[in-house]
Protein backbone atom coordinates (compact mmCIF):
# COMPACT_ATOMS: atom_id res chain seq x y z
CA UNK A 1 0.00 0.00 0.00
CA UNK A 2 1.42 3.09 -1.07
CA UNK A 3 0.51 6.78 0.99
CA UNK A 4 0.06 8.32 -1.97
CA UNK A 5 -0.85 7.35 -5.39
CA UNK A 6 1.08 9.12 -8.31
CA UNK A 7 -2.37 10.69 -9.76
CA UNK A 8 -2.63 12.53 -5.95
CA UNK A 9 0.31 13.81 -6.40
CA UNK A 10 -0.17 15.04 -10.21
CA UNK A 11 -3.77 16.70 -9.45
CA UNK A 12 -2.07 18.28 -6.93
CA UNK A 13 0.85 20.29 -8.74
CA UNK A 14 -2.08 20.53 -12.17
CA UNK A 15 0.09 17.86 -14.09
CA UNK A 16 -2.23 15.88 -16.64
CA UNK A 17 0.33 15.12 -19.13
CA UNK A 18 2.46 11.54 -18.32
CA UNK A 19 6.29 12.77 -19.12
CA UNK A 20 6.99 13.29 -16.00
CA UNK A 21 5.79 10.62 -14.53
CA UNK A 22 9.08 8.66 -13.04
CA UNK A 23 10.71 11.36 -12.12
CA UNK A 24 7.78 12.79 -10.02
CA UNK A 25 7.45 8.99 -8.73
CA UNK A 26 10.95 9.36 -7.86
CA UNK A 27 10.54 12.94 -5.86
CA UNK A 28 7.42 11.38 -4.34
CA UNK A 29 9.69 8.60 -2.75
CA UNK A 30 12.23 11.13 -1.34
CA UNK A 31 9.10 12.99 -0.21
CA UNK A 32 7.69 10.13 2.00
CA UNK A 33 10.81 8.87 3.18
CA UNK A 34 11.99 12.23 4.41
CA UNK A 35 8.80 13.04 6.11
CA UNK A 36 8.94 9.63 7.76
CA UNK A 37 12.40 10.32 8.51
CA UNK A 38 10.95 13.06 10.95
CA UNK A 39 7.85 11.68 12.17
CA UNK A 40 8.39 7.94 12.27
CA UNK A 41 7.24 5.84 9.05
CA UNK A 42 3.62 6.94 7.75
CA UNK A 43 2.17 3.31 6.74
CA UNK A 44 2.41 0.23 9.17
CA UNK A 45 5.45 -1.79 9.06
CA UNK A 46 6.48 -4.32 11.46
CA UNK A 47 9.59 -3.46 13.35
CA UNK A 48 11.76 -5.22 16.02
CA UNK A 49 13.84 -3.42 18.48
CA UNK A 50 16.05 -4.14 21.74
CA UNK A 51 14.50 -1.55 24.63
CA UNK A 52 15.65 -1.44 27.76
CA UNK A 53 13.40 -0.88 31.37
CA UNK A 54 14.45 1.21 33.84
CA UNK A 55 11.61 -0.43 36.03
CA UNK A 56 8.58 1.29 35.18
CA UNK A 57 8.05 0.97 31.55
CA UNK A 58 9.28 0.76 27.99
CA UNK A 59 10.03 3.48 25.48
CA UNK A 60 9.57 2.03 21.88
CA UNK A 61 10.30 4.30 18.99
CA UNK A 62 6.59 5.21 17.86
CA UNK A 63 4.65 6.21 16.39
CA UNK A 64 3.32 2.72 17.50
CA UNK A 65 0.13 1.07 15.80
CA UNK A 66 -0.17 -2.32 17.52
CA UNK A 67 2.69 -4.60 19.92
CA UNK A 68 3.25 -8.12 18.32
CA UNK A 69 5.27 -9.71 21.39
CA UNK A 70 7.82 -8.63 23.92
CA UNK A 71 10.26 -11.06 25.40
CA UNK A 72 12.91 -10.50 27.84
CA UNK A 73 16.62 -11.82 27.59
CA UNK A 74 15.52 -14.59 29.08
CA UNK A 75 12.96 -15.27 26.48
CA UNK A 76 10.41 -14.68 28.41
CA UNK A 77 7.02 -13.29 26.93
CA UNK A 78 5.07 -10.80 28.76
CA UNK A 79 1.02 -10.85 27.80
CA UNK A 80 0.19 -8.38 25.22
CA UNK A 81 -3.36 -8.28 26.58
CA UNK A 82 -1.77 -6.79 30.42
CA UNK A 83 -0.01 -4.36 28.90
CA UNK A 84 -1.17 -0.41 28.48
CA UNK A 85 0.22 1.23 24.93
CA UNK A 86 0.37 5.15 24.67
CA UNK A 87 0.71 4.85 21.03
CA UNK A 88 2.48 7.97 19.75
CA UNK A 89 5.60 8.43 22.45
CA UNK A 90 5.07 4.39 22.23
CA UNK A 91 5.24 4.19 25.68
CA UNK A 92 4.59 0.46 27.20
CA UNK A 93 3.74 -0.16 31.01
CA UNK A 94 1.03 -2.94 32.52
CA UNK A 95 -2.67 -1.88 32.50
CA UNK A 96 -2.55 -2.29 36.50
CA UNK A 97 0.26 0.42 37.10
CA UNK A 98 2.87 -2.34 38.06
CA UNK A 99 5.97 -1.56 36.64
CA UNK A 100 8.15 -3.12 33.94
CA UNK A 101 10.85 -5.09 35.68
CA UNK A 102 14.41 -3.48 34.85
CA UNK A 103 15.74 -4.91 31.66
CA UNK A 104 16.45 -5.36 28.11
CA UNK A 105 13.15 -6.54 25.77
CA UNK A 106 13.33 -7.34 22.02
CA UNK A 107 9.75 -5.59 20.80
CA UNK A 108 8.36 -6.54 18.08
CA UNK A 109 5.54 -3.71 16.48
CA UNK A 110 3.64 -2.19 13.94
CA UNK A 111 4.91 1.16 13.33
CA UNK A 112 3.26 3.59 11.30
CA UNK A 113 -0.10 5.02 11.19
CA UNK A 114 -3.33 3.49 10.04
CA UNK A 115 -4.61 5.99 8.23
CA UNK A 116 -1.90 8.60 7.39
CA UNK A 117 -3.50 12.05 8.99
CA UNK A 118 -4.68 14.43 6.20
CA UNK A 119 -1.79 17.09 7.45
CA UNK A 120 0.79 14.55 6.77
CA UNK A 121 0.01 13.78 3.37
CA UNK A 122 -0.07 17.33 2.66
CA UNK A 123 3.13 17.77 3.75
CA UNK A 124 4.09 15.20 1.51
CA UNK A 125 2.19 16.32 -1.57
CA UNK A 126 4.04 19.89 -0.41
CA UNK A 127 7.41 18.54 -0.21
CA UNK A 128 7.12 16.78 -4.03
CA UNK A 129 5.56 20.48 -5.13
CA UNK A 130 9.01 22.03 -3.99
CA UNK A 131 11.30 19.45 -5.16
CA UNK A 132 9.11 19.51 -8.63
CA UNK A 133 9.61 23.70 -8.49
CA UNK A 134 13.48 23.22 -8.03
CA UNK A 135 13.73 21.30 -11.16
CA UNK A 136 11.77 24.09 -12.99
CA UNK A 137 14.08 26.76 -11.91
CA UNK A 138 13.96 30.19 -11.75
CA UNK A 139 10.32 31.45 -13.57
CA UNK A 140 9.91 35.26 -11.80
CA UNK A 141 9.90 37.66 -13.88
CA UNK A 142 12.29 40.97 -13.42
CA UNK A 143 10.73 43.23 -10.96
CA UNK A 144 7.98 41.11 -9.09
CA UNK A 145 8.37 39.69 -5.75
CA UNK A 146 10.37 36.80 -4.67
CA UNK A 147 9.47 33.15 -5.51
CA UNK A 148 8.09 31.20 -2.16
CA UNK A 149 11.20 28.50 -2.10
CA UNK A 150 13.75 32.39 -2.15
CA UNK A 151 11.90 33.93 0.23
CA UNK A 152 11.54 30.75 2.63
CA UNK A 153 15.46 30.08 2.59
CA UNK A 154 18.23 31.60 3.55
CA UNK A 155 20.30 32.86 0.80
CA UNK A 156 23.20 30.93 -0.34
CA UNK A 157 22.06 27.87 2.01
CA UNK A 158 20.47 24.62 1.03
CA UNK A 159 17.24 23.12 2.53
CA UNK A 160 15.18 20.27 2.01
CA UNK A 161 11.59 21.30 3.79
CA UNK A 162 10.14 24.82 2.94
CA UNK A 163 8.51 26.55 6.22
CA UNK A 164 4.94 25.17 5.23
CA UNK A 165 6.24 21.19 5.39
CA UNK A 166 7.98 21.83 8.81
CA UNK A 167 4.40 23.61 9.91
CA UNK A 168 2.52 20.39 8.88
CA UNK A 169 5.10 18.24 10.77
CA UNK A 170 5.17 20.43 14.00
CA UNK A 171 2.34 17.93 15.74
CA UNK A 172 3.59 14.83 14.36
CA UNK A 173 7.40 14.97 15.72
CA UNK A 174 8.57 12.97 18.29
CA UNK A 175 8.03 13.46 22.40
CA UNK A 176 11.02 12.98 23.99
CA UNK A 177 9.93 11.20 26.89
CA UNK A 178 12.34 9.58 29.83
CA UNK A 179 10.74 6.28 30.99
């Protein structure tokens, strides 16, 4: 399953023509992994991941749709169905408020997000716009006001998100969260 199909992405930037079609594929790629660079991955994939406890609960790197098992080095399995997930920081404790005993886990999850928020895909859609307009370049004409992508970047430096991506982003990033 893909986040977003090519023709979103087209009817998006007014493209109807099919030309450009694996190179905006390509951008489109970038686009999604760099935003799920930031925010953790957009659709579900299973993960697996060593965690330690400091004795009250587990910090898995979310955003976390669903827990598949947890074992401890011992290879012991701890019930899925006692356990309390706060999906987005992926935090991990026991329904009852015992704690996690100290230790390292191997987690295996669903990361992602089941359905991708709106915001997120267009931040995505977004992205692809800007690296589509970079390709273009420059189309002002002398005398009118600064393109978006000059006046959102500092002159003479690179960037990869314009303002409005990193906007879009803002509720999605990480908690850092000691556990």
């Amino acid at each position: 399953m893909a986040v977003l199909s090519l023709a979103s992405v087209k009817s998006h930037l007014n493209i109807t023509g099919e030309q450009h079609d694996t190179e905006l594929q390509a951008m489109l790629d970038a686009a999604v992994a760099a935003i799920g660079e930031r925010v953790g991955p957009l659709e579900p994939v299973e993960r697996t991941v060593r965690v330690r406890s400091t004795g009250y609960g587990l910090r898995v790197p979310g955003p976390v749709a669903s827990i598949t098992s947890i074992s401890d080095m011992y290879e012991t399995t701890l019930t899925i169905a006692d356990l309390y997930l706060d999906a987005d920081p992926g935090l991990v404790s026991y329904a009852d408020g015992r704690a996690v005993p100290a230790g390292h886990y191997l987690v295996t999850y669903m990361a992602g997000r089941d359905p991708v928020p709106a915001d997120l895909l267009l931040a995505a859609k977004e992205l692809v716009r800007h690296f589509w307009n970079t390709q273009r370049g420059p189309t002002r004409r002398p005398g009118s006001a600064p393109s978006e992508s000059a006046a959102n970047s500092v002159p003479g430096a690179a960037y990869l998100l314009p303002f409005r991506v990193s906007e879009l982003l803002k509720p999605h990033m990480p908690i850092h969260v000691g556990v």
